[in-house]
N, C-alpha and C. Protein backbone atom coordinates (compact mmCIF):
# COMPACT_ATOMS: atom_id res chain seq x y z
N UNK A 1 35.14 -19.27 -70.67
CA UNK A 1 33.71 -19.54 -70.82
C UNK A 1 32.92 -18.53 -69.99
N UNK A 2 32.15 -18.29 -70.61
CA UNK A 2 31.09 -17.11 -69.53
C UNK A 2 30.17 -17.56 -68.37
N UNK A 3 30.01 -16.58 -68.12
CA UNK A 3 28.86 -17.26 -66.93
C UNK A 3 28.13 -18.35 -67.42
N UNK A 4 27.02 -17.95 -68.07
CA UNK A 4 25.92 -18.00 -68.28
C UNK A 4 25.63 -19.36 -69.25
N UNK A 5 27.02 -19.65 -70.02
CA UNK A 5 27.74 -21.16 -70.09
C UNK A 5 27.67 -22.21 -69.22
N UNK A 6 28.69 -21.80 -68.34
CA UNK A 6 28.86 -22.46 -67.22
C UNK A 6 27.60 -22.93 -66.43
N UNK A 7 26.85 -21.67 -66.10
CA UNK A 7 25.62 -22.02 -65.31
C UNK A 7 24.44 -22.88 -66.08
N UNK A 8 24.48 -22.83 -67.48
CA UNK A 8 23.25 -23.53 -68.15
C UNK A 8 24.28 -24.87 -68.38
N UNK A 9 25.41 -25.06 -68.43
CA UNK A 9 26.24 -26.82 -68.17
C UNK A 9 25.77 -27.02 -66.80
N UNK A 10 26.26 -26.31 -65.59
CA UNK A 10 26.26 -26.76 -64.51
C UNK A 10 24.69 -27.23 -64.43
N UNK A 11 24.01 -26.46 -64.65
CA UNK A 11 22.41 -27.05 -64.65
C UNK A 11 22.11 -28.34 -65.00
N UNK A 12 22.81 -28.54 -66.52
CA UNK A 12 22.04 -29.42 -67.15
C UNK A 12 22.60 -30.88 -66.30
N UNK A 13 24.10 -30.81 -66.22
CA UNK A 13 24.94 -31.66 -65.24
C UNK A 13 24.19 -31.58 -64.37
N UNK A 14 23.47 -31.14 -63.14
CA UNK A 14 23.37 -31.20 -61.38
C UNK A 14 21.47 -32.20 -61.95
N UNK A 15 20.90 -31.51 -63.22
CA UNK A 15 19.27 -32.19 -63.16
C UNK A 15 19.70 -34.07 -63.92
N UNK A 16 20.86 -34.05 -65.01
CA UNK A 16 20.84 -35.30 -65.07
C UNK A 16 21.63 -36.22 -64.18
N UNK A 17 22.25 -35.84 -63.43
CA UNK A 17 22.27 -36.65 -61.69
C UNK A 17 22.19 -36.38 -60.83
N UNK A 18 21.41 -36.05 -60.36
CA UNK A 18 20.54 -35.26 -59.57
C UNK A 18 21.20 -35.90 -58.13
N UNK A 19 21.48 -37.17 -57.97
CA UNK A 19 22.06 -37.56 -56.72
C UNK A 19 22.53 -36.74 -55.78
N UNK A 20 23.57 -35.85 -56.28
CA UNK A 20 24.38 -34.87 -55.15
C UNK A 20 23.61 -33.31 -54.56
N UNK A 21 22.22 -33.69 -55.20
CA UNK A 21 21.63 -31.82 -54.79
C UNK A 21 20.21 -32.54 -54.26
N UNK A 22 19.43 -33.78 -53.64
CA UNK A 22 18.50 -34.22 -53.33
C UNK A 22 18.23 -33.37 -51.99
N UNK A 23 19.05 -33.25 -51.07
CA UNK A 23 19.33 -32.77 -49.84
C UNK A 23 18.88 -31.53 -49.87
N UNK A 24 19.70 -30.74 -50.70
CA UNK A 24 19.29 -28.94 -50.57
C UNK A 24 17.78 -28.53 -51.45
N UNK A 25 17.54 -27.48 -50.93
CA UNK A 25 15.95 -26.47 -50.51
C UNK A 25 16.36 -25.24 -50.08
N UNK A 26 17.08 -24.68 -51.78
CA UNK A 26 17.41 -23.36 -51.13
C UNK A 26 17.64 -22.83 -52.68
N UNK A 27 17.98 -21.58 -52.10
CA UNK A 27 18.38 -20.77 -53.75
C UNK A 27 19.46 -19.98 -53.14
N UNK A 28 20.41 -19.70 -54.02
CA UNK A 28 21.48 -19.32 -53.87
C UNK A 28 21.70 -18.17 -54.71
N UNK A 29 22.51 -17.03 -54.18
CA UNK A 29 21.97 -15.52 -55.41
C UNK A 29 23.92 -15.23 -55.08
N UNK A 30 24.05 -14.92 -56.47
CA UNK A 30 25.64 -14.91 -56.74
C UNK A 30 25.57 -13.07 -57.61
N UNK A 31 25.87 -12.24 -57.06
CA UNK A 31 26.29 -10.69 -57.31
C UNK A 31 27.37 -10.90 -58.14
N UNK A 32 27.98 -10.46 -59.35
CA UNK A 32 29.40 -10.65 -59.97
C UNK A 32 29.64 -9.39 -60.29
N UNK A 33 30.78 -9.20 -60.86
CA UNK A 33 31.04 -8.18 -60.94
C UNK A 33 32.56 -7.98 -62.23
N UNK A 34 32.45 -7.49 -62.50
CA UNK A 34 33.21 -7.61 -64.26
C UNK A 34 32.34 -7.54 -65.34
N UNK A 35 33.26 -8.88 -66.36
CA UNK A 35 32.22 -8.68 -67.76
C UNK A 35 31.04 -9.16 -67.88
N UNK A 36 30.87 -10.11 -67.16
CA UNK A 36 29.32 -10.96 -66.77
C UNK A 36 28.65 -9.96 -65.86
N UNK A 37 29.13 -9.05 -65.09
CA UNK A 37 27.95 -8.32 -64.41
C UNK A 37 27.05 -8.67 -63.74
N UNK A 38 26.23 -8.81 -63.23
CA UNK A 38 25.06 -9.09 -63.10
C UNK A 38 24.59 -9.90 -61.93
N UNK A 39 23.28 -10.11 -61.36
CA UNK A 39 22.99 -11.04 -60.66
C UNK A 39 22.15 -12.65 -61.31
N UNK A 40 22.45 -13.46 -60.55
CA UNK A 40 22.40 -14.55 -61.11
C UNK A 40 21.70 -15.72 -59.33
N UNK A 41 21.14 -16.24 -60.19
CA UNK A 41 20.36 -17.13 -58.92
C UNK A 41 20.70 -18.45 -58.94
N UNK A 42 20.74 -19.64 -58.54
CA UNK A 42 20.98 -20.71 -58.68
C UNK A 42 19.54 -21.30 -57.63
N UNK A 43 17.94 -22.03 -57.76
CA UNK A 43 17.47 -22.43 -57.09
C UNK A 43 17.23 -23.80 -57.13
N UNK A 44 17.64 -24.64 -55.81
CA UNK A 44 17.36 -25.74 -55.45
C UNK A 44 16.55 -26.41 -54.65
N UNK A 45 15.67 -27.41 -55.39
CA UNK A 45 14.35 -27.64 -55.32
C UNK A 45 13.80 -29.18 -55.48
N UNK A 46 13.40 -30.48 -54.17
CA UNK A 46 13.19 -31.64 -55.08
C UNK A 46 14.16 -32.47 -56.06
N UNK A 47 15.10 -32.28 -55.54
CA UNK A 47 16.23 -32.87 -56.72
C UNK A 47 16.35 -31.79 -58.06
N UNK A 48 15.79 -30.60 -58.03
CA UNK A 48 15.58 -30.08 -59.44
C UNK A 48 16.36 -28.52 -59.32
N UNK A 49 17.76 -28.56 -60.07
CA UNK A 49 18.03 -27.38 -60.25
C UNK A 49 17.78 -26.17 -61.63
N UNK A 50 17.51 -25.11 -61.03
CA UNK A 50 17.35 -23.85 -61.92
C UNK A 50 17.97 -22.86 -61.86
N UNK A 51 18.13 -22.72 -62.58
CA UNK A 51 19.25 -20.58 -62.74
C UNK A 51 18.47 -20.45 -63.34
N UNK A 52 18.98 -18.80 -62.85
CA UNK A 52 17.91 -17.64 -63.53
C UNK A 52 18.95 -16.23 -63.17
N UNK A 53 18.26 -15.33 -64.26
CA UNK A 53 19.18 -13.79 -64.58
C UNK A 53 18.45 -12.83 -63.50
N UNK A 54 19.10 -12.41 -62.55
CA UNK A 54 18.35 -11.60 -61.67
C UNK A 54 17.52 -11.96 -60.71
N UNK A 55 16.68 -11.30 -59.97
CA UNK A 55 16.61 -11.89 -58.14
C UNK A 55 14.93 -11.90 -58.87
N UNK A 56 14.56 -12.73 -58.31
CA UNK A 56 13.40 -13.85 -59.04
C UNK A 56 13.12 -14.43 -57.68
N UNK A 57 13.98 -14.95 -57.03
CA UNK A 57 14.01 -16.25 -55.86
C UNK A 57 14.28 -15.04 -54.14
N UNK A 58 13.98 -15.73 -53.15
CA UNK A 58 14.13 -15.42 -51.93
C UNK A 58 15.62 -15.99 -51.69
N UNK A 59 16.63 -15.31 -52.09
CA UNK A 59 18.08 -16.04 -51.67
C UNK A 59 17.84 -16.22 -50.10
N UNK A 60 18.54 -17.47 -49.39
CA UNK A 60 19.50 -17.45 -48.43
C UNK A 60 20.53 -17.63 -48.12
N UNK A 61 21.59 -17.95 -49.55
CA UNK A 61 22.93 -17.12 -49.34
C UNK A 61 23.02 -16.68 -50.53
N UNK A 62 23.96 -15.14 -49.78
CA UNK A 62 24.12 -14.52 -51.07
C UNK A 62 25.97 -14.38 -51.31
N UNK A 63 26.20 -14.58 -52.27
CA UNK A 63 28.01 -14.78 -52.73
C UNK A 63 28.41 -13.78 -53.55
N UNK A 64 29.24 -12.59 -53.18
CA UNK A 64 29.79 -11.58 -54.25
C UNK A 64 30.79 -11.43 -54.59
N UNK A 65 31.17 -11.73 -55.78
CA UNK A 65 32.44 -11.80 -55.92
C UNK A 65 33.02 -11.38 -57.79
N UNK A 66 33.94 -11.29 -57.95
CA UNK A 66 34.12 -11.22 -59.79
C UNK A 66 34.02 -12.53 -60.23
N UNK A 67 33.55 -12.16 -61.77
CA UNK A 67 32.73 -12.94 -62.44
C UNK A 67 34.10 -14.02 -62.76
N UNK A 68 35.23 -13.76 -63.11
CA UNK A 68 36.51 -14.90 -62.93
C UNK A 68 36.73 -15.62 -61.98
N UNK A 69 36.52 -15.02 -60.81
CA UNK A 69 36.24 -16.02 -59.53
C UNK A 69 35.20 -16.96 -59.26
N UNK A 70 34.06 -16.49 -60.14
CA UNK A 70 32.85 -17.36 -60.05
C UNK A 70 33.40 -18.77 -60.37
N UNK A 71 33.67 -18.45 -61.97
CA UNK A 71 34.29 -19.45 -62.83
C UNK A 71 35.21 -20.26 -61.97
N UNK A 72 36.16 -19.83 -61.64
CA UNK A 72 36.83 -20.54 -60.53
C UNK A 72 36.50 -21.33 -59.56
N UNK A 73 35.74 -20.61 -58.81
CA UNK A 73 34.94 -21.63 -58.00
C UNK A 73 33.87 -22.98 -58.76
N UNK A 74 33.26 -22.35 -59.93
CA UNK A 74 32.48 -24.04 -60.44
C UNK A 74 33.82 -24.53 -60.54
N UNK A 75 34.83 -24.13 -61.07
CA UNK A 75 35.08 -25.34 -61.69
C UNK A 75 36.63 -26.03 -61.27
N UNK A 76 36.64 -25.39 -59.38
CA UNK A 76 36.95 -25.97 -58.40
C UNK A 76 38.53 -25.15 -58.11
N UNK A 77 38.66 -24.56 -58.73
CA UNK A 77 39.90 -24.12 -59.39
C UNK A 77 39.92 -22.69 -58.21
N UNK A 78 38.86 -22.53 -56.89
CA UNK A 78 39.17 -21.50 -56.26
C UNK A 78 38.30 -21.94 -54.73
N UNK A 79 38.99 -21.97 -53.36
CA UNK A 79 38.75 -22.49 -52.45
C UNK A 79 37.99 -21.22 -51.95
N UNK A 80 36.99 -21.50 -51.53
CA UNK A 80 35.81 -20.50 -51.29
C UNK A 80 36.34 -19.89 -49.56
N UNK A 81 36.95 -20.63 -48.97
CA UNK A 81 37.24 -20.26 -47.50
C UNK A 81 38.84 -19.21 -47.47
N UNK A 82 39.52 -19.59 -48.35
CA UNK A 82 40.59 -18.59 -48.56
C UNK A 82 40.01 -17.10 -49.68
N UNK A 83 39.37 -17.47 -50.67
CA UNK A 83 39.02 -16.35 -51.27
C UNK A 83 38.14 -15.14 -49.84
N UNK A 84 37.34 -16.08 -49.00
CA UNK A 84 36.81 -15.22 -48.60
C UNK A 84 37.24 -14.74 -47.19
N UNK A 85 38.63 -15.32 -46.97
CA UNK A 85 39.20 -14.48 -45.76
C UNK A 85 40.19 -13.24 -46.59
N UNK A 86 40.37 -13.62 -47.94
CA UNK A 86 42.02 -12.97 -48.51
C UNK A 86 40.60 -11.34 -49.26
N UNK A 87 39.39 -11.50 -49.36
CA UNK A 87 38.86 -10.30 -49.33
C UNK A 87 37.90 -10.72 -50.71
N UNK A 88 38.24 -11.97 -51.60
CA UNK A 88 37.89 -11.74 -52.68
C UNK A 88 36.43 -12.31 -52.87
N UNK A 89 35.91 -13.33 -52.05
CA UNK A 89 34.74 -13.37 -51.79
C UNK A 89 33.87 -12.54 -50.55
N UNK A 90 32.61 -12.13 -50.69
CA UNK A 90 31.75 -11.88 -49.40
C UNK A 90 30.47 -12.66 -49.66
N UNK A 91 29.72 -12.81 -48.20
CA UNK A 91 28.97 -13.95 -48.32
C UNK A 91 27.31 -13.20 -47.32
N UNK A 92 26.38 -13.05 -47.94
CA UNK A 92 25.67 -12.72 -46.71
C UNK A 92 24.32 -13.70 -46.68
N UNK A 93 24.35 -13.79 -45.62
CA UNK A 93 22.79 -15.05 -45.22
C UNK A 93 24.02 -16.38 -44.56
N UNK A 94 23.25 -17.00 -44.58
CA UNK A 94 23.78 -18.73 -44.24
C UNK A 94 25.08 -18.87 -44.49
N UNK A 95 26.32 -18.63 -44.17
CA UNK A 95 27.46 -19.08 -44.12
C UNK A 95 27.53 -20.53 -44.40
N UNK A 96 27.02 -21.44 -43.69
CA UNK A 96 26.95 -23.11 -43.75
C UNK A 96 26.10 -23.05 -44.84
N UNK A 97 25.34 -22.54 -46.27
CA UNK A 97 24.92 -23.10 -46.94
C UNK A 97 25.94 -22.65 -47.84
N UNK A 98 26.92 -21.84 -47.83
CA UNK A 98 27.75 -21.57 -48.59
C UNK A 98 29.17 -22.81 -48.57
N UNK A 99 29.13 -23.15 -47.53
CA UNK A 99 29.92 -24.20 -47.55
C UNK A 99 29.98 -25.75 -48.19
N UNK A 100 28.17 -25.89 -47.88
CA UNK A 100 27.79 -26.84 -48.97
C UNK A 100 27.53 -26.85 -50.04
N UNK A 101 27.79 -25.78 -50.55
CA UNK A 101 27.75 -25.64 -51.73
C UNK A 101 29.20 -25.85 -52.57
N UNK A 102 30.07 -25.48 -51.82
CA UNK A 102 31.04 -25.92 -51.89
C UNK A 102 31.74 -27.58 -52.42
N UNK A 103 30.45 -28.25 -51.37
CA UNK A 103 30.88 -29.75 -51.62
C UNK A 103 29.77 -30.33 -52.64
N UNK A 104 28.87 -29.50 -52.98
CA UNK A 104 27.85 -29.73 -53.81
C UNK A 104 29.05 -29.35 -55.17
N UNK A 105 29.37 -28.72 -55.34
CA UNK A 105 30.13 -28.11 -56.82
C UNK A 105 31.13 -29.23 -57.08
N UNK A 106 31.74 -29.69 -55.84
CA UNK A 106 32.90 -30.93 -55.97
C UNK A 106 32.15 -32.12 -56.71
N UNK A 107 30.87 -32.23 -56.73
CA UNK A 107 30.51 -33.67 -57.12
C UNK A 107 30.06 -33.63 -59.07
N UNK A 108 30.42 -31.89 -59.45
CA UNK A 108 30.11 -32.03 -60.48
C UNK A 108 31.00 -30.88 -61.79
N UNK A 109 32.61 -31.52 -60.84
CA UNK A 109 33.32 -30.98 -61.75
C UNK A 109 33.75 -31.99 -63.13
């Protein structure tokens, strides 16, 4: 499945139960790199999530990694703390919002 799949499911999943993202007030900017390419935003807002194609938002964390690993990570299938000691993730801004995000993704595999 492609990004851009994934991210308009993961959307539609995180706004109709909104329960697990009430907490975060942030936007999140994901660099990929492969066949998806591209930059990609994830902003969280009020219980209300949005993606978007390209830097639009003030990230405070930013996650770079290939676009198969992305996938991996929604869909839990890649532990964000080993990818990013073994080289395959990098992370810049907020380390701890990258982590909750982590447990934010667990509530909507």
């Amino acid at each position: 499945m492609a990004v851009k799949e994934t991210l308009e499911k993961l959307q539609e999943k995180m706004n109709n139960e909104p329960e697990g993202i009430q907490s975060l007030q942030t936007t999140y900017q994901f660099d990929l790199t492969g066949e998806d390419e591209g930059t990609y935003q994830i902003k969280f807002e009020n219980g209300h999530v949005e993606y978007v194609v390209g830097e639009v938002f003030e990230p405070k964390c930013t996650l770079a990694l290939a676009d198969s690993n992305f996938l991996k990570l929604v869909e839990g299938k890649l532990n964000p703390t080993m990818a990013f000691m073994g080289g395959k993730l990098k992370i810049k801004g907020d380390v701890g919002l990258a982590l909750k995000l982590q447990n934010v993704l667990k509530n909507y595999q």
